[in-house]
N, C-alpha and C. Protein backbone atom coordinates (compact mmCIF):
# COMPACT_ATOMS: atom_id res chain seq x y z
N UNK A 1 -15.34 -15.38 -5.39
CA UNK A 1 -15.59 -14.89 -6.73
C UNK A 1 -16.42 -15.94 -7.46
N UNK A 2 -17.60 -15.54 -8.05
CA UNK A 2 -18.05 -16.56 -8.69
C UNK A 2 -17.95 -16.08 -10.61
N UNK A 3 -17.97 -17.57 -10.50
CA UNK A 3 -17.06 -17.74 -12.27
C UNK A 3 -18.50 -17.73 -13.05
N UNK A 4 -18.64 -17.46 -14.03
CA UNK A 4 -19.98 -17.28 -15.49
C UNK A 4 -18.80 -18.10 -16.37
N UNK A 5 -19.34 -19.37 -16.74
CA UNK A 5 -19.04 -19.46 -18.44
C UNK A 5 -19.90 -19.96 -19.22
N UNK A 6 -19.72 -19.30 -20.29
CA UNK A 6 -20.91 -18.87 -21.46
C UNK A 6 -19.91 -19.46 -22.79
N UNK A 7 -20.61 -20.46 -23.30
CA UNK A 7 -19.94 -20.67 -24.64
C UNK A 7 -21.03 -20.78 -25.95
N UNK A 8 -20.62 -20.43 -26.72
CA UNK A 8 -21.31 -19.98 -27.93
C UNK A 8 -21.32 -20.59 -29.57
N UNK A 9 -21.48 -21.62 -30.03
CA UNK A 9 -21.03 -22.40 -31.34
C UNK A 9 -20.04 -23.67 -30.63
N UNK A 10 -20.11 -24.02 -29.13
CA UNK A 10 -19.11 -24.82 -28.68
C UNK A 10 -19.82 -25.20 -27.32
N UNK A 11 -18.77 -26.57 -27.37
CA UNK A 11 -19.28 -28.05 -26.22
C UNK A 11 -18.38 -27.56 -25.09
N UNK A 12 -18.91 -27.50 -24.35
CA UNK A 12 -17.86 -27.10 -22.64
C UNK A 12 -17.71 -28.41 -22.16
N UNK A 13 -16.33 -28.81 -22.44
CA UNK A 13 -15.93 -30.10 -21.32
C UNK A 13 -15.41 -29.72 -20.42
N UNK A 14 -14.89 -30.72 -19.49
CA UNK A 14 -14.91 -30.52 -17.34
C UNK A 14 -13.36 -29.64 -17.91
N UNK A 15 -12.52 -30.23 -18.50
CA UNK A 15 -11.44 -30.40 -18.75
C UNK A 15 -10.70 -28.74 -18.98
N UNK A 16 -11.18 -28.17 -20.23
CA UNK A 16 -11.72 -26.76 -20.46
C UNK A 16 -12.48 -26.06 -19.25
N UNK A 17 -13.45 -26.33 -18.43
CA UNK A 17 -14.19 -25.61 -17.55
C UNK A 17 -12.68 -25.49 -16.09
N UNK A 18 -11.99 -26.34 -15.86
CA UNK A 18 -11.16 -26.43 -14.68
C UNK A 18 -10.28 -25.48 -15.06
N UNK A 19 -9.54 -25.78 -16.41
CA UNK A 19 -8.94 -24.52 -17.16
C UNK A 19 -8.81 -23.69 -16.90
N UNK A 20 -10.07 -22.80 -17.23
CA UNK A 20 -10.43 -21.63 -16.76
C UNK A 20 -11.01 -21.21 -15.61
N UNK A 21 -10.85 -22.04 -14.50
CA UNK A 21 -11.34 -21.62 -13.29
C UNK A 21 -9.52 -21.47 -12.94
N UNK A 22 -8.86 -22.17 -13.37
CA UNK A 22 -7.84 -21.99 -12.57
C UNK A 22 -6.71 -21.25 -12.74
N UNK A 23 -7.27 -20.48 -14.30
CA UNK A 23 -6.50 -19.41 -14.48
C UNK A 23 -7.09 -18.10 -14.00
N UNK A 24 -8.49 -17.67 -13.61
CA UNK A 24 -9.01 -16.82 -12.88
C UNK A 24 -8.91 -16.94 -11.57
N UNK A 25 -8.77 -18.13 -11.07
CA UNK A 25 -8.26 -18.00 -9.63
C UNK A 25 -7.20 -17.40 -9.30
N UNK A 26 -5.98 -17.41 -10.09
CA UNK A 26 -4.71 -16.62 -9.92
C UNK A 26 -5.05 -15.59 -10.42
N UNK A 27 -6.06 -14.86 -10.76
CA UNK A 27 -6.59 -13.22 -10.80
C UNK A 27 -6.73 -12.99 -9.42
N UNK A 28 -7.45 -13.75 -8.80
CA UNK A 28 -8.25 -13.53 -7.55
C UNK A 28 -7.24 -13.21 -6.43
N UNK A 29 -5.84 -13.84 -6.76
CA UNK A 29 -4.90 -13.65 -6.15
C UNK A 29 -4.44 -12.84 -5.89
N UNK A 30 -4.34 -11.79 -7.52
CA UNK A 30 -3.54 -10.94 -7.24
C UNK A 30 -4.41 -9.82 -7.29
N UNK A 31 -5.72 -9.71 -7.32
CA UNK A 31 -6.59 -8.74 -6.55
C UNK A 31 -7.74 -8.89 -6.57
N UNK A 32 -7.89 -9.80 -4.92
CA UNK A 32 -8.57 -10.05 -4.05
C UNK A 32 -10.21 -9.43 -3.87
N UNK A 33 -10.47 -7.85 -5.01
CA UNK A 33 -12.14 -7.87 -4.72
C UNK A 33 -12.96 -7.62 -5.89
N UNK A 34 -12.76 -9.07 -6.49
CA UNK A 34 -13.20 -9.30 -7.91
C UNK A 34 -14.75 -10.01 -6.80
N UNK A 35 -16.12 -9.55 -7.57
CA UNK A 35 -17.24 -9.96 -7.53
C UNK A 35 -17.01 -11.36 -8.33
N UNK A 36 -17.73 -10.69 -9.42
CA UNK A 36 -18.22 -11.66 -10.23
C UNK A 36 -17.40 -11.54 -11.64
N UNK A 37 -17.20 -13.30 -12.05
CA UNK A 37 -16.31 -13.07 -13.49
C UNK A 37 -16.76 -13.85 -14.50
N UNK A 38 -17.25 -13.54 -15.19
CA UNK A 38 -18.00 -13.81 -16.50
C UNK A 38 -16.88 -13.91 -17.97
N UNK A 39 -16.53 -15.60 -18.19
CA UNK A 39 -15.86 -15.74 -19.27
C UNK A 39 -17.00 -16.42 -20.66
N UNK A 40 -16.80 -15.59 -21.69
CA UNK A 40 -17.38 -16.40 -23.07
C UNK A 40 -16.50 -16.66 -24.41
N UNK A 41 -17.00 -17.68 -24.43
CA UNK A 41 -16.31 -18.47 -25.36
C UNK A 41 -16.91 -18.26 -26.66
N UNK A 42 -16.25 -18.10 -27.56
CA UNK A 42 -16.93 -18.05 -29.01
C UNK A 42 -16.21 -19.40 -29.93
N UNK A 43 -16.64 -19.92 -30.85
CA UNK A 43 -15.89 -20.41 -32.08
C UNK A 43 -16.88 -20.18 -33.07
N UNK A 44 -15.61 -19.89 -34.04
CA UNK A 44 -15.88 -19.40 -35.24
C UNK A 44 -15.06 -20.42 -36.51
N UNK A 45 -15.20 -19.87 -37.67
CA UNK A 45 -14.79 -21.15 -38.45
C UNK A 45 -13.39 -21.01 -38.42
N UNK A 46 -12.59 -19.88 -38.22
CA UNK A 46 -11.39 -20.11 -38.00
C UNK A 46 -10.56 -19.62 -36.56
N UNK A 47 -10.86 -19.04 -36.32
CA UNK A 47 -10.90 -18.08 -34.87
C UNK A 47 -11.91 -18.76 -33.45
N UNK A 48 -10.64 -18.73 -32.82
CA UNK A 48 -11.86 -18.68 -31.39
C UNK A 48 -11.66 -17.50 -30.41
N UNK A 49 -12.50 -17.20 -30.18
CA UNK A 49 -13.17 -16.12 -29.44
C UNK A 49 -13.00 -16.35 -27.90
N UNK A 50 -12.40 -15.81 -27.18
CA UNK A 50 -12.79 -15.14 -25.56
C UNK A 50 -12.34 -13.80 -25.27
N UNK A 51 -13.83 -13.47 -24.17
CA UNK A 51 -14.08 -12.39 -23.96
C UNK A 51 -14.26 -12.43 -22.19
N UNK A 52 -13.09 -11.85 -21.53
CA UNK A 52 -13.25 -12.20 -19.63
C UNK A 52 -13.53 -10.98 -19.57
N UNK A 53 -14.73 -10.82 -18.48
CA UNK A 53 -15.10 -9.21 -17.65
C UNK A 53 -15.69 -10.18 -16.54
N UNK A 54 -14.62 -8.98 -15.97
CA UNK A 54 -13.84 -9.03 -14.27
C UNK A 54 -14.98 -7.96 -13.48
N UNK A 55 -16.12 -8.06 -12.60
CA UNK A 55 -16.84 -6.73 -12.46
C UNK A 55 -16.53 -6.60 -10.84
N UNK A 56 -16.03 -5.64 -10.96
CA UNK A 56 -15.26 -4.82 -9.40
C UNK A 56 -16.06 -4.36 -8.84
N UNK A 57 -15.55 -3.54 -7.51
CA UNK A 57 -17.08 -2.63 -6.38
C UNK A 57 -17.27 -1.53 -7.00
N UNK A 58 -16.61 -1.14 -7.71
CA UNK A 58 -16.61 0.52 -8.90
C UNK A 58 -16.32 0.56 -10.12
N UNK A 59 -15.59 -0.63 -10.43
CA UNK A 59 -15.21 -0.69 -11.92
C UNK A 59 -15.57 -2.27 -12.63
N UNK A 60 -15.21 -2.06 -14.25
CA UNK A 60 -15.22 -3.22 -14.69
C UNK A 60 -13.90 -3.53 -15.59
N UNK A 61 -13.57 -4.53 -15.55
CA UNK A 61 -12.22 -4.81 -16.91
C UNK A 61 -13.06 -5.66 -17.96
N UNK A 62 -12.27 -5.25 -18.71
CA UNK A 62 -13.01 -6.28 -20.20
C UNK A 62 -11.61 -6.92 -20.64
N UNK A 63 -11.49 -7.51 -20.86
CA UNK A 63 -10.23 -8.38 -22.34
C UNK A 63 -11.01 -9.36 -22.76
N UNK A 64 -10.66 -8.99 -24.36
CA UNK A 64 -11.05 -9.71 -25.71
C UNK A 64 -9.50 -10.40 -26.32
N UNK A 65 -9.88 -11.66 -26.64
CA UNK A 65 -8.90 -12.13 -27.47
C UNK A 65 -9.58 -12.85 -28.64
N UNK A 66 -8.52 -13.40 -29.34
CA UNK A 66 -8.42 -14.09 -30.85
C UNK A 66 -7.45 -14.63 -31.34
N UNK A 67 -7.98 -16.11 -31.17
CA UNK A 67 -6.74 -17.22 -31.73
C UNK A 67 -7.03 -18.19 -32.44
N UNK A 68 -6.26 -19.18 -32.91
CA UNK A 68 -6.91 -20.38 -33.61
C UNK A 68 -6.94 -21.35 -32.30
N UNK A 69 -6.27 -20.87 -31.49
CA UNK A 69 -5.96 -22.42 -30.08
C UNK A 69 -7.39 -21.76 -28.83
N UNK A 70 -7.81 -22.18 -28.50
CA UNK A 70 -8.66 -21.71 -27.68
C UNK A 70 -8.17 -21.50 -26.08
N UNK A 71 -7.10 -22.71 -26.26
CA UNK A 71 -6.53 -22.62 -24.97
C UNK A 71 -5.42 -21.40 -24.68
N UNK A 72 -5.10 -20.81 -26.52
CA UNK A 72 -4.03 -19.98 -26.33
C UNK A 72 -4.66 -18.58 -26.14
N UNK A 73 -6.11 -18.22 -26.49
CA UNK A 73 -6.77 -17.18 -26.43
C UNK A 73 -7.18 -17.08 -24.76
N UNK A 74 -7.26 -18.32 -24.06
CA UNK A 74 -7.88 -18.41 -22.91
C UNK A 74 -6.54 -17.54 -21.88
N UNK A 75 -5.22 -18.43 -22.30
CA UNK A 75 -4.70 -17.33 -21.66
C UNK A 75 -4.29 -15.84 -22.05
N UNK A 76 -4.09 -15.63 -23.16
CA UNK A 76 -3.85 -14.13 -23.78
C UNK A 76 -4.74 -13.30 -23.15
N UNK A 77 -5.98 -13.75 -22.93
CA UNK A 77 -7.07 -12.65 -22.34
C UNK A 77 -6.75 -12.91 -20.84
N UNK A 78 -6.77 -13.46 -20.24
CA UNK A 78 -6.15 -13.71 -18.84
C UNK A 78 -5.28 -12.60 -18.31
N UNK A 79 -4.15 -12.93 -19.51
CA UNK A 79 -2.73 -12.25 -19.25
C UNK A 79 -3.13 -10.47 -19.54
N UNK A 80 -4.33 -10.01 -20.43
CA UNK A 80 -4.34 -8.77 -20.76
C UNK A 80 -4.86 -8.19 -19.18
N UNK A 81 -6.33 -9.17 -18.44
CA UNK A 81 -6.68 -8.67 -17.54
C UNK A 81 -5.82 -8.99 -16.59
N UNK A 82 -4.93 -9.32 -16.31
CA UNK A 82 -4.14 -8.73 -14.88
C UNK A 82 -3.30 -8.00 -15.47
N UNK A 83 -2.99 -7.20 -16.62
CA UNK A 83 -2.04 -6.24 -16.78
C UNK A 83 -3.19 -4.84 -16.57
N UNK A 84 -4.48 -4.93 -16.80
CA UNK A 84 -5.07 -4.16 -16.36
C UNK A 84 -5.41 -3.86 -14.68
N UNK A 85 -5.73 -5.00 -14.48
CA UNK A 85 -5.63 -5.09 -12.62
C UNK A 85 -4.48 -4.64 -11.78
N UNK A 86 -3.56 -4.57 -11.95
CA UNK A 86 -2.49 -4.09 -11.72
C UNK A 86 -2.31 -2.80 -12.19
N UNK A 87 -2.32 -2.34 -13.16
CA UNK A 87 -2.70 -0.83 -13.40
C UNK A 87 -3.64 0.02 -12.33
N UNK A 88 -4.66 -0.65 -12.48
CA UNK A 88 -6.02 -0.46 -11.73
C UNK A 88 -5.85 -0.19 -10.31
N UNK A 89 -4.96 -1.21 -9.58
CA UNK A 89 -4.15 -1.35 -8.56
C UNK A 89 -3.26 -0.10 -7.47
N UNK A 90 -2.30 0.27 -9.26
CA UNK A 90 -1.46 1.14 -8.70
C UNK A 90 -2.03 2.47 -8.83
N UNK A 91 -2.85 2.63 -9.70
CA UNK A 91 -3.81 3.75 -9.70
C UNK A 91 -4.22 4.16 -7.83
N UNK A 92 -5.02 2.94 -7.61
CA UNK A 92 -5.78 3.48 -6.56
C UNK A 92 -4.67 3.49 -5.16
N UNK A 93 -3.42 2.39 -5.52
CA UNK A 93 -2.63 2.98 -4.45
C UNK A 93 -1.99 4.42 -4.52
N UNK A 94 -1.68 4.59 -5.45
CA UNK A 94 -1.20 6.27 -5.54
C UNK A 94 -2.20 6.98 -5.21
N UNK A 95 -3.63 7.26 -5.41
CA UNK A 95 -4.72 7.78 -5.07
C UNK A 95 -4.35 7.95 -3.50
N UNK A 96 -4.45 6.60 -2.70
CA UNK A 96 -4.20 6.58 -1.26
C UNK A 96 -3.24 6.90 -0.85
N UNK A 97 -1.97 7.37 -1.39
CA UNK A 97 -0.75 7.83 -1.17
C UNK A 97 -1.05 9.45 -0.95
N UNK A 98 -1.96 9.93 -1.92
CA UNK A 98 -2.28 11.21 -2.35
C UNK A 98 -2.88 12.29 -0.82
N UNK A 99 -3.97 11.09 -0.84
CA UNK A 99 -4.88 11.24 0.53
C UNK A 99 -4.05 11.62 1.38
N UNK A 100 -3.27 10.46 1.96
CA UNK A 100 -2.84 10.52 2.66
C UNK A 100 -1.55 11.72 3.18
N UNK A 101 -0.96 12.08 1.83
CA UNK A 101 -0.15 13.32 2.10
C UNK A 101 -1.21 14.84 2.39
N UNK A 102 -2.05 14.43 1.81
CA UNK A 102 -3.29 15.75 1.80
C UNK A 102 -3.97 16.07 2.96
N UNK A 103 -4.22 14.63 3.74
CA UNK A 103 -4.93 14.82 5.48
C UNK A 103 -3.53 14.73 6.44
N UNK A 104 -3.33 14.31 6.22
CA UNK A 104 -1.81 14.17 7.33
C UNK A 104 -0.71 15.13 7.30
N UNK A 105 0.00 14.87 5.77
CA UNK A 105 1.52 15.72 5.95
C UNK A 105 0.96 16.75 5.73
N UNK A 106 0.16 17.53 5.33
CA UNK A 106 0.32 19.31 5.00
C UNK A 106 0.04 19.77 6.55
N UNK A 107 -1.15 18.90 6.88
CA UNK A 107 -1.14 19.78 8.41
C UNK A 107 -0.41 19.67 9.57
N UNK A 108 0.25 18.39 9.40
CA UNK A 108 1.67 18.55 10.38
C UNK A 108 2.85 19.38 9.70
N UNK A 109 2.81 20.17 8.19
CA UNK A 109 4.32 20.86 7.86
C UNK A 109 3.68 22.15 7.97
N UNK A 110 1.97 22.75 8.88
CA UNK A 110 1.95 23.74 9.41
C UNK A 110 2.58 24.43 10.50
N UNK A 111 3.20 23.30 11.04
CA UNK A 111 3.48 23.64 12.83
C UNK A 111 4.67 23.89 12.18
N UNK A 112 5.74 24.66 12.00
CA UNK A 112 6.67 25.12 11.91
C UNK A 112 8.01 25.04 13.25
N UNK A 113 9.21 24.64 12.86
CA UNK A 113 10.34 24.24 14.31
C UNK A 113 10.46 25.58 14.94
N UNK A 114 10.16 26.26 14.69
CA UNK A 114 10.45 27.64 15.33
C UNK A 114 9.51 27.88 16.80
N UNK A 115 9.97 29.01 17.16
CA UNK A 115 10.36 28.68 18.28
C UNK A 115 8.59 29.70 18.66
N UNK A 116 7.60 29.80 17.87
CA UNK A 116 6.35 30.31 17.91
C UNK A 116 5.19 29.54 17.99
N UNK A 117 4.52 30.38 18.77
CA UNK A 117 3.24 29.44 19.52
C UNK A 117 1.89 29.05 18.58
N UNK A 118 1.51 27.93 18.63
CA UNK A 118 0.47 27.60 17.60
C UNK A 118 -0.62 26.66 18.49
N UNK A 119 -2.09 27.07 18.12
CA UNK A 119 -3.26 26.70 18.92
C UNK A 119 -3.79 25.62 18.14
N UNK A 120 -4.28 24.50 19.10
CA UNK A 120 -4.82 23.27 18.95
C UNK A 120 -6.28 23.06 18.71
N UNK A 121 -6.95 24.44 18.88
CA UNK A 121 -8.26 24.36 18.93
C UNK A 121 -9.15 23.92 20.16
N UNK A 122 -8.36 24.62 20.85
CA UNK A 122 -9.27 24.16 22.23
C UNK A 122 -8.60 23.28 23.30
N UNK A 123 -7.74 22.16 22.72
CA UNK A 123 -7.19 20.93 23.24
C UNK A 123 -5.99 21.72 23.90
N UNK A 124 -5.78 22.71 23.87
CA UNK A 124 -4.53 23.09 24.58
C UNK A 124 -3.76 23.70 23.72
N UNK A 125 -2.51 23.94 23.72
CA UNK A 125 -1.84 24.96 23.58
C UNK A 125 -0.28 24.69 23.03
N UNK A 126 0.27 24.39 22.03
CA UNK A 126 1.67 24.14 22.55
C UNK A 126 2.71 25.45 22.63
N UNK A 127 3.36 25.59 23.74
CA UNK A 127 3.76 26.70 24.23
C UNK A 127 5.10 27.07 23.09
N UNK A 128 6.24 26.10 22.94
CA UNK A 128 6.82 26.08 22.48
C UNK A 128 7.29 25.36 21.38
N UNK A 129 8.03 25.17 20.58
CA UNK A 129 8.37 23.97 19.32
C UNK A 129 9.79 23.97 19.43
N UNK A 130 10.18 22.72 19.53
CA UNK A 130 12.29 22.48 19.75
C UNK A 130 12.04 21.65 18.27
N UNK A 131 13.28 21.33 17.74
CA UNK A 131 13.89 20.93 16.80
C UNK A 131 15.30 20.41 17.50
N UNK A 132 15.31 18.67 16.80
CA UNK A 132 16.76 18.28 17.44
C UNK A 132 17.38 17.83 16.27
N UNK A 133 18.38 17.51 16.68
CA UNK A 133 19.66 17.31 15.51
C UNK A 133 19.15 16.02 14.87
N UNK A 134 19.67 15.95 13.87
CA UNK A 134 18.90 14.45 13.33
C UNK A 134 20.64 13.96 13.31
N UNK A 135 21.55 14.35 13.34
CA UNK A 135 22.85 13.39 13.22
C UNK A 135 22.98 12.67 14.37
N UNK A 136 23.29 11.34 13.92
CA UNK A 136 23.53 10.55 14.53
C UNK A 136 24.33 10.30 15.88
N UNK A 137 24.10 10.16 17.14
CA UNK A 137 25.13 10.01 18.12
C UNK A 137 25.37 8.70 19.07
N UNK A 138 25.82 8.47 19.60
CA UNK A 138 25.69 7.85 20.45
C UNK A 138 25.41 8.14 21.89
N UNK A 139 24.85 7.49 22.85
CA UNK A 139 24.05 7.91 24.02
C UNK A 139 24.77 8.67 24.94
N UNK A 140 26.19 8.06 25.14
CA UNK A 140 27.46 9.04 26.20
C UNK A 140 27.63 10.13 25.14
N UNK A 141 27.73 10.65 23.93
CA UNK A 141 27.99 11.99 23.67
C UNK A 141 26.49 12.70 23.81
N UNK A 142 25.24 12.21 23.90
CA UNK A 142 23.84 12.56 24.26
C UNK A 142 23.63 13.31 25.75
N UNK A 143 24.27 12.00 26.45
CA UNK A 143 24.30 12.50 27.79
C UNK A 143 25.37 13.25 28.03
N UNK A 144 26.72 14.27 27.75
CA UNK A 144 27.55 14.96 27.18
C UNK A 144 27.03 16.26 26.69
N UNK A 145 25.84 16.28 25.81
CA UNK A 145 25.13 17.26 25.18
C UNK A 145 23.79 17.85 26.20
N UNK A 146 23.74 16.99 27.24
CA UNK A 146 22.06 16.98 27.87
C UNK A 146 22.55 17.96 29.45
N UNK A 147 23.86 17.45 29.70
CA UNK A 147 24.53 17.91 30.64
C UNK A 147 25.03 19.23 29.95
N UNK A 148 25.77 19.57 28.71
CA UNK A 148 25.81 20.62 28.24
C UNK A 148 24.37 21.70 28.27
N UNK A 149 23.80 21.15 27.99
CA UNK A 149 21.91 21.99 27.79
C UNK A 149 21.60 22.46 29.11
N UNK A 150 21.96 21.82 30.04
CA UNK A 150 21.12 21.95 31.40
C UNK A 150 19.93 21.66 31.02
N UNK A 151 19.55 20.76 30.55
CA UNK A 151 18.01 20.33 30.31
C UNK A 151 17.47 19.03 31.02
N UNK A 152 16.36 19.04 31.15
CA UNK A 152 15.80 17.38 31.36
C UNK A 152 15.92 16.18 30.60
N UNK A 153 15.68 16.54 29.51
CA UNK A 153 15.84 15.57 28.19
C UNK A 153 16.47 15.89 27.45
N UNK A 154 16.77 14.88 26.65
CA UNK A 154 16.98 15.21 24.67
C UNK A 154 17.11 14.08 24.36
N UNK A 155 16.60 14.86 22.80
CA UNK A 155 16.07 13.44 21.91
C UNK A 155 17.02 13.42 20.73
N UNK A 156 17.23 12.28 20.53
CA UNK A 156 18.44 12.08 19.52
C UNK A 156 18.66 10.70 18.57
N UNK A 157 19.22 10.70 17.54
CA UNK A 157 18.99 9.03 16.70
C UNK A 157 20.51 8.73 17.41
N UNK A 158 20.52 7.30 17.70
CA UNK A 158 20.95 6.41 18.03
C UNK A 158 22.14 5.86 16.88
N UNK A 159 23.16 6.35 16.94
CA UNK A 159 24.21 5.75 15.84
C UNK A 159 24.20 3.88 15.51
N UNK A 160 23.75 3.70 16.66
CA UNK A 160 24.28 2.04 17.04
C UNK A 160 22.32 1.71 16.10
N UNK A 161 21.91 2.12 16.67
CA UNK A 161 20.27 1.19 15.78
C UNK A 161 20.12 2.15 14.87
N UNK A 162 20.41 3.29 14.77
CA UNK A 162 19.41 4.14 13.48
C UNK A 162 18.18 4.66 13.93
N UNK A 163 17.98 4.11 15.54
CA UNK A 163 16.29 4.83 16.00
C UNK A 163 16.39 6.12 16.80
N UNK A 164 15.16 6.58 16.70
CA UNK A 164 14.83 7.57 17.29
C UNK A 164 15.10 7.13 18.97
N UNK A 165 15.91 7.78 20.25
CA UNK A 165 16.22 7.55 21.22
C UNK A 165 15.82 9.12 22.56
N UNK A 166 15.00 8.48 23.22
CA UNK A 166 15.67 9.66 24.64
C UNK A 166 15.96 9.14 25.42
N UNK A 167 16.61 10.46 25.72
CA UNK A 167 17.94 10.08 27.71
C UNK A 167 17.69 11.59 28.28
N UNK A 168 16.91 10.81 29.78
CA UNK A 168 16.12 11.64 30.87
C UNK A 168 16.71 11.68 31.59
N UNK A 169 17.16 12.58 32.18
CA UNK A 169 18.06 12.82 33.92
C UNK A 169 16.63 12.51 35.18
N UNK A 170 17.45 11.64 35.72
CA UNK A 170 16.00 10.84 36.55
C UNK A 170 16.37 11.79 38.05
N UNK A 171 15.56 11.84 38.80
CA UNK A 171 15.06 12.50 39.88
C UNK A 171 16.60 11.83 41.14
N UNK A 172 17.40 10.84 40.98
CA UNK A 172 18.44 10.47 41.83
C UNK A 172 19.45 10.93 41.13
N UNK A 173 19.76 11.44 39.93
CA UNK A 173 20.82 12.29 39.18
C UNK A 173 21.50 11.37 38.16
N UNK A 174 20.93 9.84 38.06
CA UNK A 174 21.22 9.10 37.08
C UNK A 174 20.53 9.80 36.04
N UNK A 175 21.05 8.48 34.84
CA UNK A 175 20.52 9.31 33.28
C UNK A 175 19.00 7.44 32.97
N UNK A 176 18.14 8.03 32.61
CA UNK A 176 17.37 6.87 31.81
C UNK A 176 17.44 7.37 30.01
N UNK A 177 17.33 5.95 29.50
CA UNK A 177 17.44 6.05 28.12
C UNK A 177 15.94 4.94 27.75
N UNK A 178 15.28 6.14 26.89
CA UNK A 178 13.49 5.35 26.01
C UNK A 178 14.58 4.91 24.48
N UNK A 179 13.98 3.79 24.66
CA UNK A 179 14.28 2.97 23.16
C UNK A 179 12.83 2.57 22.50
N UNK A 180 12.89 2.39 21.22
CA UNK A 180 11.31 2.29 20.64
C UNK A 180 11.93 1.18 20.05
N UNK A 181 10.37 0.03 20.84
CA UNK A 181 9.99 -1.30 20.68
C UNK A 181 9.05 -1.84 19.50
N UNK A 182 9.44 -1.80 18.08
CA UNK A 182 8.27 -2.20 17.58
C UNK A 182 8.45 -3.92 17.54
């Protein structure tokens, strides 16, 4: 991020200039795609003046302050623009929250658990749709239930972790159990 300071009726010492680099650096912190940041300084005969704009890849923030301390205006405007950045923030994360329910979840809550056939567009076919219990079991009442089914598989949450679990009747008449490794 590169810093602009502009002062106006006033002497810029190192002292003041570090100041304010190092209270815009903890902007930078807390969101990371600030271009360019342009602070000006005003004094006036009783008032001092700062004015920070923050210029983003799409947007801009402005905060204006007004104090008699310059150092106390330096942070007041500071403090206004990260209450805007953070706004700004949660804006665009909810935006991406939005998206994301809009490309993803609606077209997976098309496929319906029932037990009717729905086309992939070419990629194949799925013949059928199962639905499994989401209550919790443990793997011997699984394998209990799998032997009840006469089935190959079933998929079931795991009382002991809380994860999603299957247990496969393997080709020698033992049982295998998939656990998910993240």
């Amino acid at each position: 991020m590169q810093i602009t300071i502009t002062g106006r009726n006033l002497d810029l010492d190192d002292s003041l200039k570090r100041y304010i680099h190092k209270r815009m650096d903890r902007l930078e912190r807390l969101y990371g795609r600030i271009y360019n940041c342009e602070v000006i300084l005003e004094e006036g005969k009783v008032l001092k003046n700062v004015e920070v704009i923050l210029h983003l890849k799409r947007n801009r923030v402005v905060a204006k302050e007004s104090s008699p301390d310059l150092y106390a205006s330096i942070d007041n405007a500071s403090d206004k623009v990260k209450k805007q950045l953070r706004r700004l923030n949660d804006r665009l994360s909810s935006r991406r929250r939005k998206a994301v329910v809009g490309k993803i979840m609606r077209p997976v809550r098309r496929f319906r658990r029932s037990g009717r056939m729905a086309d992939l567009g070419g990629q194949g076919e799925i013949v059928r749709i199962n639905s499994f219990a989401d209550k919790p079991m443990l793997p011997e009442e699984a394998k209990l239930e799998l032997e009840l089914m006469n089935k190959n598989f079933i998929m079931f949450k795991n009382a002991d972790t809380g994860e999603v679990n299957v247990l496969y009747k393997r080709g020698d008449g033992k049982y295998g159990l998939v656990e998910p490794n993240f």
